[in-house]
PDB file of N, CA and C in Angstrom:
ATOM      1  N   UNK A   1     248.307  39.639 161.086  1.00  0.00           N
ATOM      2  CA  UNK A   1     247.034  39.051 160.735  1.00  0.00           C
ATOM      3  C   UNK A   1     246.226  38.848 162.014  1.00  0.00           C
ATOM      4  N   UNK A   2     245.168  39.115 162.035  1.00  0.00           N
ATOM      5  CA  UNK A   2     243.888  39.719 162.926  1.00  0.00           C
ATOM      6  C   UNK A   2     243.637  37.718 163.610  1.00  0.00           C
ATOM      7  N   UNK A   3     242.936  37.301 164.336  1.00  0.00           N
ATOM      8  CA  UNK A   3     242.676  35.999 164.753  1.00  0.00           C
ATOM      9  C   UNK A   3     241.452  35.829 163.850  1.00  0.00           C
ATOM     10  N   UNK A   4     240.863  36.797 163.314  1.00  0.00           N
ATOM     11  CA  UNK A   4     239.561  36.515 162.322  1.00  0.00           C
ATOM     12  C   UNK A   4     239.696  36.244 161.175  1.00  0.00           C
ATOM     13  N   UNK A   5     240.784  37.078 160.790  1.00  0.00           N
ATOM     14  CA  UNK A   5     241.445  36.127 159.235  1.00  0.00           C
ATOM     15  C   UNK A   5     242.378  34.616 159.210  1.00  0.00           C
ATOM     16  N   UNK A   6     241.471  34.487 157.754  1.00  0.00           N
ATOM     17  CA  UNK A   6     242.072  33.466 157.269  1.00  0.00           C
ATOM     18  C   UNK A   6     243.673  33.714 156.438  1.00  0.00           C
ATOM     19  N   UNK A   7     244.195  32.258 156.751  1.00  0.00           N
ATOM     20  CA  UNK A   7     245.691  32.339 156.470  1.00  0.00           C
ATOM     21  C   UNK A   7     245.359  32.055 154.505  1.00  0.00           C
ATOM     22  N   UNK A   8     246.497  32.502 154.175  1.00  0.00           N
ATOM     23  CA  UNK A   8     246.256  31.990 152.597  1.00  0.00           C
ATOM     24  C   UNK A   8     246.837  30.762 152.388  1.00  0.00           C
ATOM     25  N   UNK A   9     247.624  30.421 152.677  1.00  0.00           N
ATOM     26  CA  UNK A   9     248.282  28.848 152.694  1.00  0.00           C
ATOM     27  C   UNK A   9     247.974  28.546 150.933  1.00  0.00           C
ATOM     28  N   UNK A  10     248.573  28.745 149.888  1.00  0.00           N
ATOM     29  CA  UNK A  10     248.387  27.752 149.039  1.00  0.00           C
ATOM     30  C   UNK A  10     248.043  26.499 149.101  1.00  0.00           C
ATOM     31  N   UNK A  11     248.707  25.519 149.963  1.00  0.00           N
ATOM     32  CA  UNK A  11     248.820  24.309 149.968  1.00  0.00           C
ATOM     33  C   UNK A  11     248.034  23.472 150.645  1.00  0.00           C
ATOM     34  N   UNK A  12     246.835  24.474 151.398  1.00  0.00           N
ATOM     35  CA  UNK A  12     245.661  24.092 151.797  1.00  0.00           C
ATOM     36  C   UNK A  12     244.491  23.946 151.164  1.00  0.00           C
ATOM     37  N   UNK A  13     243.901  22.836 151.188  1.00  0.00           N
ATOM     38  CA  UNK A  13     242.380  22.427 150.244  1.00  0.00           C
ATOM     39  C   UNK A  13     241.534  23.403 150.865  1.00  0.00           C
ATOM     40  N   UNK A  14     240.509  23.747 149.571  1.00  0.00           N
ATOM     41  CA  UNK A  14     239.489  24.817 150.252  1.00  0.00           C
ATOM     42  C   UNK A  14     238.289  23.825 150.717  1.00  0.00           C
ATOM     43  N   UNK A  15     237.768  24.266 151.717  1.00  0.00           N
ATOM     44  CA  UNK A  15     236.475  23.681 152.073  1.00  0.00           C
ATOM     45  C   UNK A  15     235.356  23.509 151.266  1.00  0.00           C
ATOM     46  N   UNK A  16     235.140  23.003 150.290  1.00  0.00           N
ATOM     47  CA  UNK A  16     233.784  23.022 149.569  1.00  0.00           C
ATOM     48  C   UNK A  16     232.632  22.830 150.615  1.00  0.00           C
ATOM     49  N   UNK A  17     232.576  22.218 151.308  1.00  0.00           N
ATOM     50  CA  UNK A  17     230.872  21.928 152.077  1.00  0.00           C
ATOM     51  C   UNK A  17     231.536  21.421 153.471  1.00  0.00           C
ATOM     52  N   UNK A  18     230.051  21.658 154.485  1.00  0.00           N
ATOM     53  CA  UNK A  18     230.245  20.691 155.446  1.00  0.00           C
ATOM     54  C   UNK A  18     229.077  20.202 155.370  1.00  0.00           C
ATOM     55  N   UNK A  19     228.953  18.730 156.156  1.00  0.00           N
ATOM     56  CA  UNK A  19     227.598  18.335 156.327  1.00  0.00           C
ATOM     57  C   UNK A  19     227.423  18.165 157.662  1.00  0.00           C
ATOM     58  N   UNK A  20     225.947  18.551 158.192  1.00  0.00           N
ATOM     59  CA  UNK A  20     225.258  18.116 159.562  1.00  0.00           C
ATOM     60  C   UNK A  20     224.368  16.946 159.477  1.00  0.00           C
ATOM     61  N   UNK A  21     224.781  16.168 160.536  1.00  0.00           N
ATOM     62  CA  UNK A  21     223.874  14.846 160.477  1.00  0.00           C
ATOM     63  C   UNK A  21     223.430  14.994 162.075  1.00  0.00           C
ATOM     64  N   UNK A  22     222.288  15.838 162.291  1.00  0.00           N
ATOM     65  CA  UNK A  22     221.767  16.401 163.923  1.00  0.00           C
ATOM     66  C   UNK A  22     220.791  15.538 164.080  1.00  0.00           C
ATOM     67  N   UNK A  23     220.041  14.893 162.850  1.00  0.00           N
ATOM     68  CA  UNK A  23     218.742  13.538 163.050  1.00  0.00           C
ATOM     69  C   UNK A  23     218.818  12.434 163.387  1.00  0.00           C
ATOM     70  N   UNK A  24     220.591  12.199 162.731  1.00  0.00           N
ATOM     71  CA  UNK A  24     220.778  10.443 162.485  1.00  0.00           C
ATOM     72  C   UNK A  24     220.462  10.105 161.296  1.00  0.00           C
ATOM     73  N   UNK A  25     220.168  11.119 160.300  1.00  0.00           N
ATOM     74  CA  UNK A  25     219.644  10.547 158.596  1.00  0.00           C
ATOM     75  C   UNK A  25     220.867   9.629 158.328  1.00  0.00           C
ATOM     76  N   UNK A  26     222.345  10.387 158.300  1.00  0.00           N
ATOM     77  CA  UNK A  26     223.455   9.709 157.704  1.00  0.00           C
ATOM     78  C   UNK A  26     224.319   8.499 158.479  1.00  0.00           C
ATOM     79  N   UNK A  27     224.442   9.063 159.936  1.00  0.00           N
ATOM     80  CA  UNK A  27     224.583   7.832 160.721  1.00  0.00           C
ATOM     81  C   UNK A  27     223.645   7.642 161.668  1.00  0.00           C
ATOM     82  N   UNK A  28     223.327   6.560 162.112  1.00  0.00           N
ATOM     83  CA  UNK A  28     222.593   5.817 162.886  1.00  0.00           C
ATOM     84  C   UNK A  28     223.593   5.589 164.081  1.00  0.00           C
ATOM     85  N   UNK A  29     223.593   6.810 165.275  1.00  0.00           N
ATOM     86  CA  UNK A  29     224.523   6.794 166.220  1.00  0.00           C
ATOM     87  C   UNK A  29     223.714   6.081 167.444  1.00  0.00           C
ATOM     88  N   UNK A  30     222.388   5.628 167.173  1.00  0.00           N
ATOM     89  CA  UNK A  30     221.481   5.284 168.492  1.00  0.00           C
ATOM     90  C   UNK A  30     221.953   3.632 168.570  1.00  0.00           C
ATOM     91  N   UNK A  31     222.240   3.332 167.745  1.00  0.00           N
ATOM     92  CA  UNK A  31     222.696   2.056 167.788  1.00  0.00           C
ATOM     93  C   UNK A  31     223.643   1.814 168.235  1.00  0.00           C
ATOM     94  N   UNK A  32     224.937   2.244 168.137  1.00  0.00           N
ATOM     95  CA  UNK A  32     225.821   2.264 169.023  1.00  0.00           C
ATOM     96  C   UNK A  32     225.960   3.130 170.662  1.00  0.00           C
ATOM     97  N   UNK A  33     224.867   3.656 171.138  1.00  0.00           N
ATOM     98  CA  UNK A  33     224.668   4.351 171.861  1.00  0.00           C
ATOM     99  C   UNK A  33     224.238   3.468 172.651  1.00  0.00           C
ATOM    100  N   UNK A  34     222.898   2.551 172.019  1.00  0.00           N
ATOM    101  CA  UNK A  34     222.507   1.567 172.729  1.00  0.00           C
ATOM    102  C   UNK A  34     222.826   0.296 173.213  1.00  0.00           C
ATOM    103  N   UNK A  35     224.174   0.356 172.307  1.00  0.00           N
ATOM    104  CA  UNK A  35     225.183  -1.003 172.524  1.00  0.00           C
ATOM    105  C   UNK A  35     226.185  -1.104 173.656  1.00  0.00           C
ATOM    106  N   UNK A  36     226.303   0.721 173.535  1.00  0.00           N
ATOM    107  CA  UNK A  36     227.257   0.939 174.889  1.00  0.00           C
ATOM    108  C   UNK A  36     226.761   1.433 176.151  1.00  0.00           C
ATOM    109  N   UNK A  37     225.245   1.597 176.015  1.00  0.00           N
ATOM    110  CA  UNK A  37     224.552   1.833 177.030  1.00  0.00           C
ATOM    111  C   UNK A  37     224.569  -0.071 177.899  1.00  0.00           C
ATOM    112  N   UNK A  38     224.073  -0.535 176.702  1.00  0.00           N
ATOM    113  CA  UNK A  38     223.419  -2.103 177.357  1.00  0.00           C
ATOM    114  C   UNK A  38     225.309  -2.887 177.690  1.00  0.00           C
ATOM    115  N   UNK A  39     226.232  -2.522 176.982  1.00  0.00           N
ATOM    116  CA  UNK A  39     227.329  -3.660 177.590  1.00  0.00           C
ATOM    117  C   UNK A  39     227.593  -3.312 178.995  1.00  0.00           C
ATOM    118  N   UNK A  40     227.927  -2.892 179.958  1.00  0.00           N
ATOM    119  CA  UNK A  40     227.704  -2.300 181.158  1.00  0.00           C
ATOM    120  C   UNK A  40     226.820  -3.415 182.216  1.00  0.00           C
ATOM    121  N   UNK A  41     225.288  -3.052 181.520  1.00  0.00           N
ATOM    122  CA  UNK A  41     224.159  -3.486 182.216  1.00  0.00           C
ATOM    123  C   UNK A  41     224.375  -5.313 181.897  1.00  0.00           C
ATOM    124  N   UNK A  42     224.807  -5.547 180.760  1.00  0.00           N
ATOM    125  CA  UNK A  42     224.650  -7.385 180.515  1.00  0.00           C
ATOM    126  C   UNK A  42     225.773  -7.681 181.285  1.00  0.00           C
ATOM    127  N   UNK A  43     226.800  -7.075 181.716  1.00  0.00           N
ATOM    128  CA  UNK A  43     228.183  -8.014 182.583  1.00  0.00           C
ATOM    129  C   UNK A  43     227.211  -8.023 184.098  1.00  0.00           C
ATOM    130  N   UNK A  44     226.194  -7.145 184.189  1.00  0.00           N
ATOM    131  CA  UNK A  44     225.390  -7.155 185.577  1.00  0.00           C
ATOM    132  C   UNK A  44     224.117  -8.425 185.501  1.00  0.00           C
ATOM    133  N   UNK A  45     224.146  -9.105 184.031  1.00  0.00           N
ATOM    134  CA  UNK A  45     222.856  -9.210 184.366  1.00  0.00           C
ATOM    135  C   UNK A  45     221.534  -8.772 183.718  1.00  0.00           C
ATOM    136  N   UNK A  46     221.452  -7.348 183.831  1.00  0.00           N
ATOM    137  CA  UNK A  46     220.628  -6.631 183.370  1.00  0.00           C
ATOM    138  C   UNK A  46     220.288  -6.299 181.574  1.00  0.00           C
ATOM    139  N   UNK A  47     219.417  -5.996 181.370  1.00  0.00           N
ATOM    140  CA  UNK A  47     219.531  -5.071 179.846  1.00  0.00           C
ATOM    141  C   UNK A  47     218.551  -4.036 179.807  1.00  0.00           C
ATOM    142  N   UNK A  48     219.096  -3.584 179.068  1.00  0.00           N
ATOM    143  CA  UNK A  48     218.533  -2.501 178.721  1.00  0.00           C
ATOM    144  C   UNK A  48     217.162  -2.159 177.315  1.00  0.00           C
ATOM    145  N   UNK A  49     216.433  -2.064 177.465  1.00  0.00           N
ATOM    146  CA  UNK A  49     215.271  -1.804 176.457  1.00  0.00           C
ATOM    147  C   UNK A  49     215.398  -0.661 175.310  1.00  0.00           C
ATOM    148  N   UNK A  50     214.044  -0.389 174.612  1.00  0.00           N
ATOM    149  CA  UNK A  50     214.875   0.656 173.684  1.00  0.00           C
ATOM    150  C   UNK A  50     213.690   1.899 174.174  1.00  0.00           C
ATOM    151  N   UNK A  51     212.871   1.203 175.049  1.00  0.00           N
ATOM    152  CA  UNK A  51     211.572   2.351 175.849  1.00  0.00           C
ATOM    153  C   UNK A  51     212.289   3.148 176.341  1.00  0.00           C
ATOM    154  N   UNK A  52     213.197   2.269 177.287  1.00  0.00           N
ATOM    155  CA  UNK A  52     214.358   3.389 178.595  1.00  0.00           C
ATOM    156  C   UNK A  52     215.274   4.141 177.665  1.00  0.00           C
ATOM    157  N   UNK A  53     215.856   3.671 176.138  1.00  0.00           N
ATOM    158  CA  UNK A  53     216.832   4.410 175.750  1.00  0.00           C
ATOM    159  C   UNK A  53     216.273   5.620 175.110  1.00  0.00           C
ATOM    160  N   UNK A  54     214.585   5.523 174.636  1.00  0.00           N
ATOM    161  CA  UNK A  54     214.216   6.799 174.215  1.00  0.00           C
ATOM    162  C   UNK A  54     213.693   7.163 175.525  1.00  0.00           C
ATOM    163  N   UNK A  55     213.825   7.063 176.671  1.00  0.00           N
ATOM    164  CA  UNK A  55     213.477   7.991 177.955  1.00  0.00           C
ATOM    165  C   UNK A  55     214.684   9.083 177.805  1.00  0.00           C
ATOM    166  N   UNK A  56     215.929   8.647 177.842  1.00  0.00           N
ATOM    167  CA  UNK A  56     216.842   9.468 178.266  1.00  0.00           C
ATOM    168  C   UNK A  56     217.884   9.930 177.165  1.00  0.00           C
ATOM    169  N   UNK A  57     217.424  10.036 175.561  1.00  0.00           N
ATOM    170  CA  UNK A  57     217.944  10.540 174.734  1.00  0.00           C
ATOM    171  C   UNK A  57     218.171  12.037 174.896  1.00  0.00           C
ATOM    172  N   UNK A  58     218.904  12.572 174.626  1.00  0.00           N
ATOM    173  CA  UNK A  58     219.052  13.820 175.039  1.00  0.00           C
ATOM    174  C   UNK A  58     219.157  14.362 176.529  1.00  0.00           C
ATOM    175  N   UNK A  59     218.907  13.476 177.682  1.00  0.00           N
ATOM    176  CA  UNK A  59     219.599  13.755 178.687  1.00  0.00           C
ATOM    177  C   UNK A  59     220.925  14.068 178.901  1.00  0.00           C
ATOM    178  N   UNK A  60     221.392  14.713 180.032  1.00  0.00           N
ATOM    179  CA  UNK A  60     222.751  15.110 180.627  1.00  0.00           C
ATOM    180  C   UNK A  60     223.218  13.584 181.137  1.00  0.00           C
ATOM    181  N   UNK A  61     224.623  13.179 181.138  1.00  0.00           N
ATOM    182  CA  UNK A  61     225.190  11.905 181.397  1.00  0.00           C
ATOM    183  C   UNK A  61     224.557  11.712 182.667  1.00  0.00           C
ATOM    184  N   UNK A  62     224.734  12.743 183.909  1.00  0.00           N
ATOM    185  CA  UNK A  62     224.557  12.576 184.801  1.00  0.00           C
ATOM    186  C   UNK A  62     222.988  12.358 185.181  1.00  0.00           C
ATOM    187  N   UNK A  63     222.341  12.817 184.733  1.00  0.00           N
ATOM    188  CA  UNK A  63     220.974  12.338 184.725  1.00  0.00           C
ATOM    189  C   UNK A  63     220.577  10.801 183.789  1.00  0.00           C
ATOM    190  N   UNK A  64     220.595  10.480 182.852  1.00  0.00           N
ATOM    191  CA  UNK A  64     220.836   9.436 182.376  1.00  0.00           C
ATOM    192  C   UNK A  64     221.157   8.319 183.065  1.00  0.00           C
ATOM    193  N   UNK A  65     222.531   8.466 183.320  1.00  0.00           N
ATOM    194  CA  UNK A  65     223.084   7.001 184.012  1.00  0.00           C
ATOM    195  C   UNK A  65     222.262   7.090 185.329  1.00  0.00           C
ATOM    196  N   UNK A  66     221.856   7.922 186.190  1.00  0.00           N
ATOM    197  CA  UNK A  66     220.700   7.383 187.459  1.00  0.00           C
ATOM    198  C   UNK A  66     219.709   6.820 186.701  1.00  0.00           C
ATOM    199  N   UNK A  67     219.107   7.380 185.624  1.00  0.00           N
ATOM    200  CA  UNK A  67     217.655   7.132 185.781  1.00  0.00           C
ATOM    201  C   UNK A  67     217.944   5.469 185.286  1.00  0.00           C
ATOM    202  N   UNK A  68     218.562   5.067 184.353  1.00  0.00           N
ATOM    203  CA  UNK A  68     218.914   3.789 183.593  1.00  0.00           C
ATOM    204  C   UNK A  68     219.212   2.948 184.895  1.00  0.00           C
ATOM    205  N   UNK A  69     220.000   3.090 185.450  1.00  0.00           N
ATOM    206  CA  UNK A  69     220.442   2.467 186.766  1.00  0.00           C
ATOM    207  C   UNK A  69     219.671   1.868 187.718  1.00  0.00           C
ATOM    208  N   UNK A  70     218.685   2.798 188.105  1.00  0.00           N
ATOM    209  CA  UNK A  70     217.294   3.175 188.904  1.00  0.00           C
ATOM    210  C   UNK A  70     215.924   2.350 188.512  1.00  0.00           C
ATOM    211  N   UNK A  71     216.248   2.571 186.990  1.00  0.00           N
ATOM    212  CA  UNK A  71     215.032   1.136 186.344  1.00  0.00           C
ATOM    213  C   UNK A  71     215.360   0.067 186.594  1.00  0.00           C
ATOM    214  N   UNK A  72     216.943  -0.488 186.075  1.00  0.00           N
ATOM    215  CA  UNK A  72     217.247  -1.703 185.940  1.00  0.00           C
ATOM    216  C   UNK A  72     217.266  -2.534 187.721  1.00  0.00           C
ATOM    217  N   UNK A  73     217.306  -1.386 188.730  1.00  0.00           N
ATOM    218  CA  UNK A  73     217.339  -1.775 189.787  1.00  0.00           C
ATOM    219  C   UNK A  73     218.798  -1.748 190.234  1.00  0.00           C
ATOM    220  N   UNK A  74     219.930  -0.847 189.524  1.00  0.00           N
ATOM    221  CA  UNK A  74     221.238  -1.147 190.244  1.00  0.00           C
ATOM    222  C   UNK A  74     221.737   0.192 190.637  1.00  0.00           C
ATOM    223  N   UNK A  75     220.842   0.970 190.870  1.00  0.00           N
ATOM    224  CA  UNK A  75     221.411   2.350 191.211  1.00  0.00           C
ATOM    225  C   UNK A  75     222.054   2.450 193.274  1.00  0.00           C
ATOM    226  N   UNK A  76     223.249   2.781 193.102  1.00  0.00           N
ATOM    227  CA  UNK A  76     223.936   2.956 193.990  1.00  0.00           C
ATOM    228  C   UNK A  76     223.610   4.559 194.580  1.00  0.00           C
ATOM    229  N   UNK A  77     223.079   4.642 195.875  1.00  0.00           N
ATOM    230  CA  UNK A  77     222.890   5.905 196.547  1.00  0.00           C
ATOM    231  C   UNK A  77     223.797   5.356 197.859  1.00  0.00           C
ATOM    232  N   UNK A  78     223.695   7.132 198.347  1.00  0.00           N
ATOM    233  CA  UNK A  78     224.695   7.412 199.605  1.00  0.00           C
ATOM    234  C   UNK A  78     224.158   6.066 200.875  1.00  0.00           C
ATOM    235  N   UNK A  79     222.504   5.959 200.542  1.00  0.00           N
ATOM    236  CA  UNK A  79     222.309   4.740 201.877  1.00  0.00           C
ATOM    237  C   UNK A  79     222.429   3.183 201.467  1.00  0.00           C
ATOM    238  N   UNK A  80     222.348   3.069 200.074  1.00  0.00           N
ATOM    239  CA  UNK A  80     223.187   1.375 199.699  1.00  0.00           C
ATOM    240  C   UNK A  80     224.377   1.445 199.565  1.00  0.00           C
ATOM    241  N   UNK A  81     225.437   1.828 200.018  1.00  0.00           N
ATOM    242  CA  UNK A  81     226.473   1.857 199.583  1.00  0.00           C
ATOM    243  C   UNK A  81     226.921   0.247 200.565  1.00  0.00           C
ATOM    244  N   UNK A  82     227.607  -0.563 199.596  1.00  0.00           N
ATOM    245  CA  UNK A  82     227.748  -2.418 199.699  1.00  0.00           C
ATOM    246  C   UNK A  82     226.615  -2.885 199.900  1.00  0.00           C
ATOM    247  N   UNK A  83     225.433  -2.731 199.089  1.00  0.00           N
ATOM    248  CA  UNK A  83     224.880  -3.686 198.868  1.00  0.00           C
ATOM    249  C   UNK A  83     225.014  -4.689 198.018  1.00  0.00           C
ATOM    250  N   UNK A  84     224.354  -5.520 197.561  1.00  0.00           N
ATOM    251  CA  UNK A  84     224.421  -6.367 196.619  1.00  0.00           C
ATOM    252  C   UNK A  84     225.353  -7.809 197.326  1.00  0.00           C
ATOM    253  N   UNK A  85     224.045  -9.023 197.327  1.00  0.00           N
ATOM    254  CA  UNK A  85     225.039 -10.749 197.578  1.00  0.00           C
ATOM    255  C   UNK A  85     226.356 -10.338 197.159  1.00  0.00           C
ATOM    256  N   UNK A  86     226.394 -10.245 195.685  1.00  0.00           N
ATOM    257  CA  UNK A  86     227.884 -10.627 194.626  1.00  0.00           C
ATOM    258  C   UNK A  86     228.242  -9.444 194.348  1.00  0.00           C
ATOM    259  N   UNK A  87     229.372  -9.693 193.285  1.00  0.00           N
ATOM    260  CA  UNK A  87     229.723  -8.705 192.426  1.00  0.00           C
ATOM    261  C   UNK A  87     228.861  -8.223 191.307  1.00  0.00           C
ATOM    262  N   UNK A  88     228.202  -9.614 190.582  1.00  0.00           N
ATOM    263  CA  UNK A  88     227.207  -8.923 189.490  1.00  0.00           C
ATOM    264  C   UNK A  88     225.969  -8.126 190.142  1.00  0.00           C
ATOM    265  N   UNK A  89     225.472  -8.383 191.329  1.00  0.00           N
ATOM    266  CA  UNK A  89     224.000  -7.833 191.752  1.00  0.00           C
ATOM    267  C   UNK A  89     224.723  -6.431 192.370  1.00  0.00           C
ATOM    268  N   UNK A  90     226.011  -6.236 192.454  1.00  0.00           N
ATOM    269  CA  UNK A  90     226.577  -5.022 193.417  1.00  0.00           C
ATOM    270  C   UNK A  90     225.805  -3.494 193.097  1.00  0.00           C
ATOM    271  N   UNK A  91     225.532  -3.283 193.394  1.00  0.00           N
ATOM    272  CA  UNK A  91     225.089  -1.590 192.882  1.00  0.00           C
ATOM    273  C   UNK A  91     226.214  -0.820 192.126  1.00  0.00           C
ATOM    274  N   UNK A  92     226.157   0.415 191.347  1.00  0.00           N
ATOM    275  CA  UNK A  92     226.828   1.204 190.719  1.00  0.00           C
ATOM    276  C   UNK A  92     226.363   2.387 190.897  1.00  0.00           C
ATOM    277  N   UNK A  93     227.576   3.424 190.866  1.00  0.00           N
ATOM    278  CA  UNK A  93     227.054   4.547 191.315  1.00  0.00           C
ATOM    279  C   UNK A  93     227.153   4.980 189.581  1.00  0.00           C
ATOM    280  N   UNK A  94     226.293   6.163 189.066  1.00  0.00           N
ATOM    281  CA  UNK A  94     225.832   7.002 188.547  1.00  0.00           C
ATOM    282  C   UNK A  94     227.419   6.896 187.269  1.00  0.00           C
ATOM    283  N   UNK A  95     228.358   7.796 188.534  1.00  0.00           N
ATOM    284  CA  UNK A  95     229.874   8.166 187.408  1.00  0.00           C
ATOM    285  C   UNK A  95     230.539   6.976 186.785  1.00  0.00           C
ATOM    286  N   UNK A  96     230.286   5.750 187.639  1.00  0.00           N
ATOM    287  CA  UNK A  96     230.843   4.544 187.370  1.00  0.00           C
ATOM    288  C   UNK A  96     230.489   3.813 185.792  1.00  0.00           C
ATOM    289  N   UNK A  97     228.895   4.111 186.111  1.00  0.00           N
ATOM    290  CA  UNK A  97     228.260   3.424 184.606  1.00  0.00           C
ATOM    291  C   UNK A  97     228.396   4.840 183.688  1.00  0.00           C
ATOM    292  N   UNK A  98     228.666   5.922 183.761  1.00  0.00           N
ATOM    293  CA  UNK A  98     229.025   7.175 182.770  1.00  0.00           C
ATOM    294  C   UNK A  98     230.186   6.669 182.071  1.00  0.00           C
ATOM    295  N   UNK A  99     230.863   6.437 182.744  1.00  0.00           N
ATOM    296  CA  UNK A  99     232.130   6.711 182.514  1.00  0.00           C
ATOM    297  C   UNK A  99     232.736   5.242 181.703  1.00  0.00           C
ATOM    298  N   UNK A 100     231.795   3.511 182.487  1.00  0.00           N
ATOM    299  CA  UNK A 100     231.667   2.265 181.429  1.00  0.00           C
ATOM    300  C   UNK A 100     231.016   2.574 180.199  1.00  0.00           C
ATOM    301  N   UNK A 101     230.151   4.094 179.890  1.00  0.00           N
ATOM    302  CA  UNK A 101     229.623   3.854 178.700  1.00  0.00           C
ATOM    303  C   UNK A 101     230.278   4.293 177.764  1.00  0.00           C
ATOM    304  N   UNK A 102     231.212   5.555 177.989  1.00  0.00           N
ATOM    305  CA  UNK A 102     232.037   6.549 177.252  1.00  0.00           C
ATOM    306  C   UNK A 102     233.295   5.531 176.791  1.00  0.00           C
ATOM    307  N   UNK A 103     233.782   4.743 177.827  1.00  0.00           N
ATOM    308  CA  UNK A 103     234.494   3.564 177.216  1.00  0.00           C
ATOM    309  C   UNK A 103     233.872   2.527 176.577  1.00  0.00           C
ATOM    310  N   UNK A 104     232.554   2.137 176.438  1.00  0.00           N
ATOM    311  CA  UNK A 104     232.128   1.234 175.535  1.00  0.00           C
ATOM    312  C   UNK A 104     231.908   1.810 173.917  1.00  0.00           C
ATOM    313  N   UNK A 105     231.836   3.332 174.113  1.00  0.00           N
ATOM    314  CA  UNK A 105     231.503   4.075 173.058  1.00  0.00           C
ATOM    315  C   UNK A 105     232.684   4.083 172.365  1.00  0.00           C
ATOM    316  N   UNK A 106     234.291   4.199 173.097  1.00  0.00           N
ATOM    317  CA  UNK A 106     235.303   4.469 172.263  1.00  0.00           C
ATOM    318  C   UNK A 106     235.594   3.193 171.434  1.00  0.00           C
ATOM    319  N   UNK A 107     235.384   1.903 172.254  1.00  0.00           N
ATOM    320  CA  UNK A 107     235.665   0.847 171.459  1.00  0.00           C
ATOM    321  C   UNK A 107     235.172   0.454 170.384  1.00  0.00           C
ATOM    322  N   UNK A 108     233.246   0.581 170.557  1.00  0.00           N
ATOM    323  CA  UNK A 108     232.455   0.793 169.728  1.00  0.00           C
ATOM    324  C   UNK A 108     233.493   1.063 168.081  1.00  0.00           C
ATOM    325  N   UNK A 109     233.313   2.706 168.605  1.00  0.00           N
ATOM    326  CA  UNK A 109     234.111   3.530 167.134  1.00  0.00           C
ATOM    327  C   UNK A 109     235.081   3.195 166.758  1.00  0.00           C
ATOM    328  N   UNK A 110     236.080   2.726 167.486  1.00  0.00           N
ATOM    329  CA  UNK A 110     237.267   2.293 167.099  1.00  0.00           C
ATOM    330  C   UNK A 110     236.781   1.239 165.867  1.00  0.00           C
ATOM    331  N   UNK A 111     236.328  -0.124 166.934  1.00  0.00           N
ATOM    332  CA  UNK A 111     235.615  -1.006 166.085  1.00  0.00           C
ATOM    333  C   UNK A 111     235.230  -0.605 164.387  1.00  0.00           C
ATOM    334  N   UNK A 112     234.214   0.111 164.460  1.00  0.00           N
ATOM    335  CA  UNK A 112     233.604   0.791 163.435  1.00  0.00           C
ATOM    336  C   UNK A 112     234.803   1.078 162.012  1.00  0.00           C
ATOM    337  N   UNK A 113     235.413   1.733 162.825  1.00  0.00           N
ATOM    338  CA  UNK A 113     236.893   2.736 161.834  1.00  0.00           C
ATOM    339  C   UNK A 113     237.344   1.286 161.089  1.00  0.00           C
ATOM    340  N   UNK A 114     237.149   0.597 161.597  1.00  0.00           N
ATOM    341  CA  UNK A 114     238.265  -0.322 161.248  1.00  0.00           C
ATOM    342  C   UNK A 114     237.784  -1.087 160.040  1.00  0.00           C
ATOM    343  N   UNK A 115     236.066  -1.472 160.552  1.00  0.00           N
ATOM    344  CA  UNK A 115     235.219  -1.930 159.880  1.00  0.00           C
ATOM    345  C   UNK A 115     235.249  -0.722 158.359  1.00  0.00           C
ATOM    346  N   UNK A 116     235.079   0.471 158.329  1.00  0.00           N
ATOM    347  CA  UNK A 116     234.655   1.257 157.202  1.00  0.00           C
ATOM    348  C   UNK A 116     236.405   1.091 156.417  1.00  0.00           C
ATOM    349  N   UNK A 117     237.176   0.616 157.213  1.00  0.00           N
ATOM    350  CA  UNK A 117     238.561   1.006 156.271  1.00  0.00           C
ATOM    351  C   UNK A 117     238.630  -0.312 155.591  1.00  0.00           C
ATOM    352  N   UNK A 118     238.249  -1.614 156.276  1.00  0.00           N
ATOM    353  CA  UNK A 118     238.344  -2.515 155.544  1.00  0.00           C
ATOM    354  C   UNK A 118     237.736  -3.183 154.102  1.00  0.00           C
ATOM    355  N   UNK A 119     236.079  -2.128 154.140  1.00  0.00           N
ATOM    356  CA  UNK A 119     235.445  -1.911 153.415  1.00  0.00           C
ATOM    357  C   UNK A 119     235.910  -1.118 151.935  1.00  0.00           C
ATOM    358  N   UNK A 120     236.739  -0.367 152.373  1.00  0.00           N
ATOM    359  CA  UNK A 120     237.035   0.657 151.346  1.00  0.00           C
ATOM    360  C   UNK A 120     238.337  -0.557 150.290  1.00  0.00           C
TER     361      UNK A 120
END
């Protein structure tokens, strides 16, 4: 059997449909986008607006987390590196807040899962 065919498997359900949700009609992913954008920025202090979150919708992570960073005033470049009095005013570099958001996002969903199972 070729890698282009399909297996027959009896015991496999056939696919009736898929659905695309590319707008947000079915879920509303900006909301949690914006929850895990802003937890990050509130342990600093900072927050985040929803002007800046439609600035950088559809941006690349790496562009994103500067520009967000850069507004709020905590963007970490090669010539601040230790700035900041404290720990909350400290600067962040770019990968640092990428990488707090992708973990605010998993908890987020987790969260969520748990919420839709309890529902059911």
């Amino acid at each position: 059997m070729s890698s282009t065919e399909l297996s027959s498997d009896e015991s496999s359900t056939p696919i009736e449909g898929i659905i695309f949700d590319l707008d947000g009609t079915l879920i509303d992913y900006e909301g949690a986008s914006h929850e895990a954008l802003h937890r990050p920025l509130a342990r600093r202090g900072k927050a985040l607006s929803w002007n800046l979150h439609a600035q950088i919708v559809g941006t690349k992570p790496e562009d994103w987390s500067r520009n967000v960073l850069a507004a709020v005033g905590l963007l970490q470049t090669t010539d601040s590196l230790g700035e900041g009095p404290t720990s909350r005013d400290a600067l962040v570099a770019p990968q640092v807040y990428a990488r707090e958001y992708f973990d605010e996002v998993s908890i987020i969903l987790a969260l969520s899962k748990t919420t839709i199972i309890e529902m059911r």
